[in-house]
C-alpha atoms as a PDB file:
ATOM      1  CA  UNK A   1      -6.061  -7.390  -2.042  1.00  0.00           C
ATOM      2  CA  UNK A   2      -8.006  -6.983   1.187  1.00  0.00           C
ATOM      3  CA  UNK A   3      -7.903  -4.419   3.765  1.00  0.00           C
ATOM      4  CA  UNK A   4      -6.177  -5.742   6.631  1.00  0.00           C
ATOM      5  CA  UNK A   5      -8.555  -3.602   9.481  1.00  0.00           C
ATOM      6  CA  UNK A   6      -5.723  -1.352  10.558  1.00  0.00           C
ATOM      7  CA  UNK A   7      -5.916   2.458  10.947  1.00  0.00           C
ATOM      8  CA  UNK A   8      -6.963   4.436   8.509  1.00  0.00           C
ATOM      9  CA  UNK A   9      -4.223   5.177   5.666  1.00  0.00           C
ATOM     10  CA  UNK A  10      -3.548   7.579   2.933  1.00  0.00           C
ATOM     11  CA  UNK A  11      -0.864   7.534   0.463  1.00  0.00           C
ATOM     12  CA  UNK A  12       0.607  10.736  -0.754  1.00  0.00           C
ATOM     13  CA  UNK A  13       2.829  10.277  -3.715  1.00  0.00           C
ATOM     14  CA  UNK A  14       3.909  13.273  -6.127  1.00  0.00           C
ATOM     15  CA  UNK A  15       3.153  12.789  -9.955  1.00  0.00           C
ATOM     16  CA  UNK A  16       6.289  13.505 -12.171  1.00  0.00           C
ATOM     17  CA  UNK A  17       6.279  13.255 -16.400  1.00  0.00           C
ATOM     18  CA  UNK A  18       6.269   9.470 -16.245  1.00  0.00           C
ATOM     19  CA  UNK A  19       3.112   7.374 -15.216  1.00  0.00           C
ATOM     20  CA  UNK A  20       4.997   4.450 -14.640  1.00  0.00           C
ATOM     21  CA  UNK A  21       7.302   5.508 -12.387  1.00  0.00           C
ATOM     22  CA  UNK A  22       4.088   6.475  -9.945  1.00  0.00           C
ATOM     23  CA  UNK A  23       2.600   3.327 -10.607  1.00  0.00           C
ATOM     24  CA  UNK A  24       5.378   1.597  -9.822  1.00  0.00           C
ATOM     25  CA  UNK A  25       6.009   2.908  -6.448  1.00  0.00           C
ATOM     26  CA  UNK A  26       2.539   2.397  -5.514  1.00  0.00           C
ATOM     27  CA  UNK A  27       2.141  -1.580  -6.792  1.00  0.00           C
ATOM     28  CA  UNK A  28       5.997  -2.039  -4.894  1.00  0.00           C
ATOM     29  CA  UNK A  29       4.515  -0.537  -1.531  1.00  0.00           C
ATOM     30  CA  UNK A  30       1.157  -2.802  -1.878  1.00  0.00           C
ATOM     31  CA  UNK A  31       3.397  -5.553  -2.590  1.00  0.00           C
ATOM     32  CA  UNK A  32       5.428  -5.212   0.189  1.00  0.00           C
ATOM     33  CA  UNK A  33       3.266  -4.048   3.041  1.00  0.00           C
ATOM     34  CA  UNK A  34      -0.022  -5.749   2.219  1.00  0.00           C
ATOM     35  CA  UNK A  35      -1.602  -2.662   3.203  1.00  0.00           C
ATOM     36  CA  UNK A  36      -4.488  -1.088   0.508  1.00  0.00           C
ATOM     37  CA  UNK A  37      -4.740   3.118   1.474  1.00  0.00           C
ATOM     38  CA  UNK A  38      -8.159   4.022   1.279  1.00  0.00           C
ATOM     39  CA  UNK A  39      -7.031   7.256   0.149  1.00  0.00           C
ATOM     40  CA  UNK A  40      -4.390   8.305  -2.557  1.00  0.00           C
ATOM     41  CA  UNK A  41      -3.391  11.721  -2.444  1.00  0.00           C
ATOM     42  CA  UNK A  42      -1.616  12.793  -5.601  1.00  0.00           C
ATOM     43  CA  UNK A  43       0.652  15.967  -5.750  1.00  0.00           C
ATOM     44  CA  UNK A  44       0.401  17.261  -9.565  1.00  0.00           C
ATOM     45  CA  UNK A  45       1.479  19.909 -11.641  1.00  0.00           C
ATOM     46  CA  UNK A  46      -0.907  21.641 -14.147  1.00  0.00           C
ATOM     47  CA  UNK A  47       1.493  19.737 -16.768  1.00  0.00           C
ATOM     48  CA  UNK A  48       0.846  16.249 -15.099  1.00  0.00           C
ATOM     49  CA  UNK A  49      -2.942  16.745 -13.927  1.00  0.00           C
ATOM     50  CA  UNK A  50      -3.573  15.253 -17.401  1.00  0.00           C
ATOM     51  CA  UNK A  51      -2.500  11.638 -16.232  1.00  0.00           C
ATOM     52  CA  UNK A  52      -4.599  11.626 -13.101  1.00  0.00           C
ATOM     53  CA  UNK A  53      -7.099   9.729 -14.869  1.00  0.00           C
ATOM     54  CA  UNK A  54      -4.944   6.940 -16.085  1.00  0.00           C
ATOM     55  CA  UNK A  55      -3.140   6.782 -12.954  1.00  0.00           C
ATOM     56  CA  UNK A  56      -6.887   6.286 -10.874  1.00  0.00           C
ATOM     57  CA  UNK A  57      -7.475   3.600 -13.237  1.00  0.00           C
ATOM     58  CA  UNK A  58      -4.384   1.749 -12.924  1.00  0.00           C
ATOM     59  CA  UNK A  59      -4.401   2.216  -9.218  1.00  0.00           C
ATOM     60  CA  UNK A  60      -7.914   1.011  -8.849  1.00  0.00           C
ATOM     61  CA  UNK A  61      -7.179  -2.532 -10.984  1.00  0.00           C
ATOM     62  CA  UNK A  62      -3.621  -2.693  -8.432  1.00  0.00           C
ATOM     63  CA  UNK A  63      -5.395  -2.082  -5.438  1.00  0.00           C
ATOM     64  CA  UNK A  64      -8.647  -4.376  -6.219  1.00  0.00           C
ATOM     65  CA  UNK A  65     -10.633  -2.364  -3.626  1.00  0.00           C
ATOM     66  CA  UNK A  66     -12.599   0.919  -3.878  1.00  0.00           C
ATOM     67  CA  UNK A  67     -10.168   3.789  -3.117  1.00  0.00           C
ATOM     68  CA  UNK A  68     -10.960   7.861  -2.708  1.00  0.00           C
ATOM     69  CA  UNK A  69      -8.858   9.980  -4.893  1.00  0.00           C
ATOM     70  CA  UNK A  70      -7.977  12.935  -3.902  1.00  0.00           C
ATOM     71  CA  UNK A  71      -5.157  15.822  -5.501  1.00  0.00           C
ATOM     72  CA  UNK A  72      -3.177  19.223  -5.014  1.00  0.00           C
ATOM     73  CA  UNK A  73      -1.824  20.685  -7.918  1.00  0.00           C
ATOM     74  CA  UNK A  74       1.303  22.584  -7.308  1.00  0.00           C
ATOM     75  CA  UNK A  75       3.845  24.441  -9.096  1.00  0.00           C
ATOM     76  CA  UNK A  76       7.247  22.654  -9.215  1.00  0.00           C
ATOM     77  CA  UNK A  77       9.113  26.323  -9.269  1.00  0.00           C
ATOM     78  CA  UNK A  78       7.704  27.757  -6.120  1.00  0.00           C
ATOM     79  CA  UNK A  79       9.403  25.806  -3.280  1.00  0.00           C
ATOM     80  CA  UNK A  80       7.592  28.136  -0.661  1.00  0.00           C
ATOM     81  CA  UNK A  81       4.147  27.336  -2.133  1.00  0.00           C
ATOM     82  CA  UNK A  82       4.338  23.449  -2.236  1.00  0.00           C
ATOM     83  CA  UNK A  83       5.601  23.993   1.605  1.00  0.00           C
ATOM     84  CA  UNK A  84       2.782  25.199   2.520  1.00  0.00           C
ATOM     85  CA  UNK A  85       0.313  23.493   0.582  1.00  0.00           C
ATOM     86  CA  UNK A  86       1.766  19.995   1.374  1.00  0.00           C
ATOM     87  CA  UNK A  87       1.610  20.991   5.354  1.00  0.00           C
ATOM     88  CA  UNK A  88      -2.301  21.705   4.942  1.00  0.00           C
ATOM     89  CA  UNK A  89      -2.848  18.118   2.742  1.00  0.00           C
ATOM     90  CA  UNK A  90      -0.729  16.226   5.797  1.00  0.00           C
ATOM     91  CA  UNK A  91      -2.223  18.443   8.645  1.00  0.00           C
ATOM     92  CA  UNK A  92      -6.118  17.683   7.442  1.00  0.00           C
ATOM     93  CA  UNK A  93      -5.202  13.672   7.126  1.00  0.00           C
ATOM     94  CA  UNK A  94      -3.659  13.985  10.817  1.00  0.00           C
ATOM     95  CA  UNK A  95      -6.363  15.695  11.829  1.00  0.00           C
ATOM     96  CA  UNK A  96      -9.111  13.085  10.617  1.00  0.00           C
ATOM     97  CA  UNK A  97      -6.673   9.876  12.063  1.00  0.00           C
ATOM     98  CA  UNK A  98      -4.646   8.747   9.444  1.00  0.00           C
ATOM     99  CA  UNK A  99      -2.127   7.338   8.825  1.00  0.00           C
ATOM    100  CA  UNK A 100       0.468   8.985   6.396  1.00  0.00           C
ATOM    101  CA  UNK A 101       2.537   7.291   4.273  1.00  0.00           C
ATOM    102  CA  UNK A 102       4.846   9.479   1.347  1.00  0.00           C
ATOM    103  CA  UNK A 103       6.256   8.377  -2.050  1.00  0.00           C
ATOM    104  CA  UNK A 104       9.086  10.760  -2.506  1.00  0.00           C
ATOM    105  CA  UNK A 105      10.585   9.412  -5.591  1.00  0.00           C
ATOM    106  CA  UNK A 106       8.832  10.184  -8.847  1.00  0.00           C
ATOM    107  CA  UNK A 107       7.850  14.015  -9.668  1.00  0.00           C
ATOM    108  CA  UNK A 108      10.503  16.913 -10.304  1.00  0.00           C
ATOM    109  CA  UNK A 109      13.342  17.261  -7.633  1.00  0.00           C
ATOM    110  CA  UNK A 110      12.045  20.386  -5.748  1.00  0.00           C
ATOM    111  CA  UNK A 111       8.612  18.320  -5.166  1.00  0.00           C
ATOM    112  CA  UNK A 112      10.349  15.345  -3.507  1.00  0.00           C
ATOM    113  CA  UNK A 113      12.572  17.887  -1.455  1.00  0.00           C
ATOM    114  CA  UNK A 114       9.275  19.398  -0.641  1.00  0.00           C
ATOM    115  CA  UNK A 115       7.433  16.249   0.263  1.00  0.00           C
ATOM    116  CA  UNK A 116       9.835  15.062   1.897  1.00  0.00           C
ATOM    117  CA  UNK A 117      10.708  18.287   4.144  1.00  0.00           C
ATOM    118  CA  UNK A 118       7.156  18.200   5.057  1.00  0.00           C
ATOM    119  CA  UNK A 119       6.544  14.200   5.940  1.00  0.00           C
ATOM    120  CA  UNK A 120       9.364  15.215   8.450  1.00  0.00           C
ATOM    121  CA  UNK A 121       7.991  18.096   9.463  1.00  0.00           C
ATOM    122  CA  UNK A 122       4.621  16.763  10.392  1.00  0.00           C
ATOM    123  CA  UNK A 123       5.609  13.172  11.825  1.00  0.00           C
ATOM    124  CA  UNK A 124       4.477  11.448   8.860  1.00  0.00           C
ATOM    125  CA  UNK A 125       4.293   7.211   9.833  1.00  0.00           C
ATOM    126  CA  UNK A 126       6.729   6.601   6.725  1.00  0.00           C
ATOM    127  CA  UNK A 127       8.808   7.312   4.263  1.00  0.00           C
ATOM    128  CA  UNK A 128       9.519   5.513   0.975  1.00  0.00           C
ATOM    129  CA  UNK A 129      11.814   5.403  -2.356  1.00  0.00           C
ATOM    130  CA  UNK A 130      11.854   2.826  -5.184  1.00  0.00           C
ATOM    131  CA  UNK A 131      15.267   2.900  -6.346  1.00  0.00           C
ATOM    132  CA  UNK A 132      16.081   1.581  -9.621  1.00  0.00           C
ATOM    133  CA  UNK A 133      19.820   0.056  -9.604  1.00  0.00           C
ATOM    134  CA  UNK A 134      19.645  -0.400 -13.923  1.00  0.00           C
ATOM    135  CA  UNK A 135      18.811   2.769 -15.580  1.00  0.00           C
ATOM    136  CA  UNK A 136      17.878   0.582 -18.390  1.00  0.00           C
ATOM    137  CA  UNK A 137      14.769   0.021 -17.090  1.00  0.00           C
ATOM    138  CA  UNK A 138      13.095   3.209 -16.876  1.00  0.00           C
ATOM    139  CA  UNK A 139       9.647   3.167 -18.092  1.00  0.00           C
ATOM    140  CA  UNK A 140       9.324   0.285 -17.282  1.00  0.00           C
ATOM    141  CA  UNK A 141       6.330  -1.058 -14.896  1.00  0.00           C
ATOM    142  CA  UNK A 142       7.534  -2.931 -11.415  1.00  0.00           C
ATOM    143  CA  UNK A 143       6.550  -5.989 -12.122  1.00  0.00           C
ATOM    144  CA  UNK A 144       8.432  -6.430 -15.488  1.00  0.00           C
ATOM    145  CA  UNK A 145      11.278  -5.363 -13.845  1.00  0.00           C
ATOM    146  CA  UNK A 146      13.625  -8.137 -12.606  1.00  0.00           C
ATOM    147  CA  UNK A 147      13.783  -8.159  -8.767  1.00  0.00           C
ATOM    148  CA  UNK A 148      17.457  -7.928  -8.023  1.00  0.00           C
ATOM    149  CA  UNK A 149      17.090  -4.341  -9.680  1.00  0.00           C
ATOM    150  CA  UNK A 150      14.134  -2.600  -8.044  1.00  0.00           C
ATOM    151  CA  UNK A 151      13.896  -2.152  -4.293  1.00  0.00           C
ATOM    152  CA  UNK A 152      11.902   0.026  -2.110  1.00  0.00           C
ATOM    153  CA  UNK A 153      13.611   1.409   0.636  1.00  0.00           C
ATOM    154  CA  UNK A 154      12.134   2.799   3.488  1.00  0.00           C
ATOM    155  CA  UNK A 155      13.654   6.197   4.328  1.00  0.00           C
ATOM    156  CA  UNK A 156      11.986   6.541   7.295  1.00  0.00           C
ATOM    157  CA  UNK A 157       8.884   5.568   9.845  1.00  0.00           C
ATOM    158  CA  UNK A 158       7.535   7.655  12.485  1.00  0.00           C
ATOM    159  CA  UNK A 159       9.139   6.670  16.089  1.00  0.00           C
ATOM    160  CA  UNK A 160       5.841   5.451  18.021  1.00  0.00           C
END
């Protein structure tokens, strides 16, 4: 999958206990908006830094291109913290002309609340969930899970 010569993008997405529910939402968004990021930004825990090296993998074979990979570890309990250290990550991607898209759907609850506080916050362009309609196929990566049951819905985009 090719770049498509747009603006500059970067893909935030927070990294919960299951790999496959982050590589999921990242293969559905390629999928469905052709777009490559040239940068992923994950949002870890010290619990779930240990997967950033599958996940770059992974993401790498999905995206077919050459990708920076960036992170910001956070702790999950401290609501205040992930606040402010999400508002820095979104305000240095503004500040170099990207554009932001945000994954709120896997990690714990308080980092999606926090992600997704923040995407609002700072006019991020968009605003995605994957929602699973069969619980049955948790774990499970997107493509292996039948269409009519997987959708990504886009919670919001950035009024021009």
């Amino acid at each position: 999958m090719k770049s498509t010569g747009q603006s500059k993008l970067v893909y935030i997405i927070n990294v919960g206990r299951t790999k496959e529910a982050v590589i999921s939402c990242y293969w559905a968004y390629i999928e469905r908006s052709k777009r490559v990021p040239d940068i992923i930004h994950f949002i870890v825990t010290n619990l779930t830094l240990q997967f950033l090296g599958d996940l770059r993998r992974a993401f790498s074979i999905i995206s077919e291109k050459e990708i920076t990979f960036n992170y910001t570890i956070v702790n999950e309990e401290d609501l205040e913290g992930m606040l402010t250290s999400l508002k820095q990550v979104i305000k240095e991607y503004k500040e170099k002309g990207y554009e932001i898209v945000v994954d709120v759907t896997p990690g714990r609850k308080t980092m999606s609340i926090a992600l997704a506080q923040v995407a609002f916050e700072a006019n991020a362009d968009e605003m995605y969930y994957l929602h699973l309609k069969e619980r049955m196929y948790e774990g499970y990566l997107y493509p292996l899970i039948p269409k009519p049951l997987v959708k990504l819905v886009r919670l919001w985009k950035r009024k021009p």
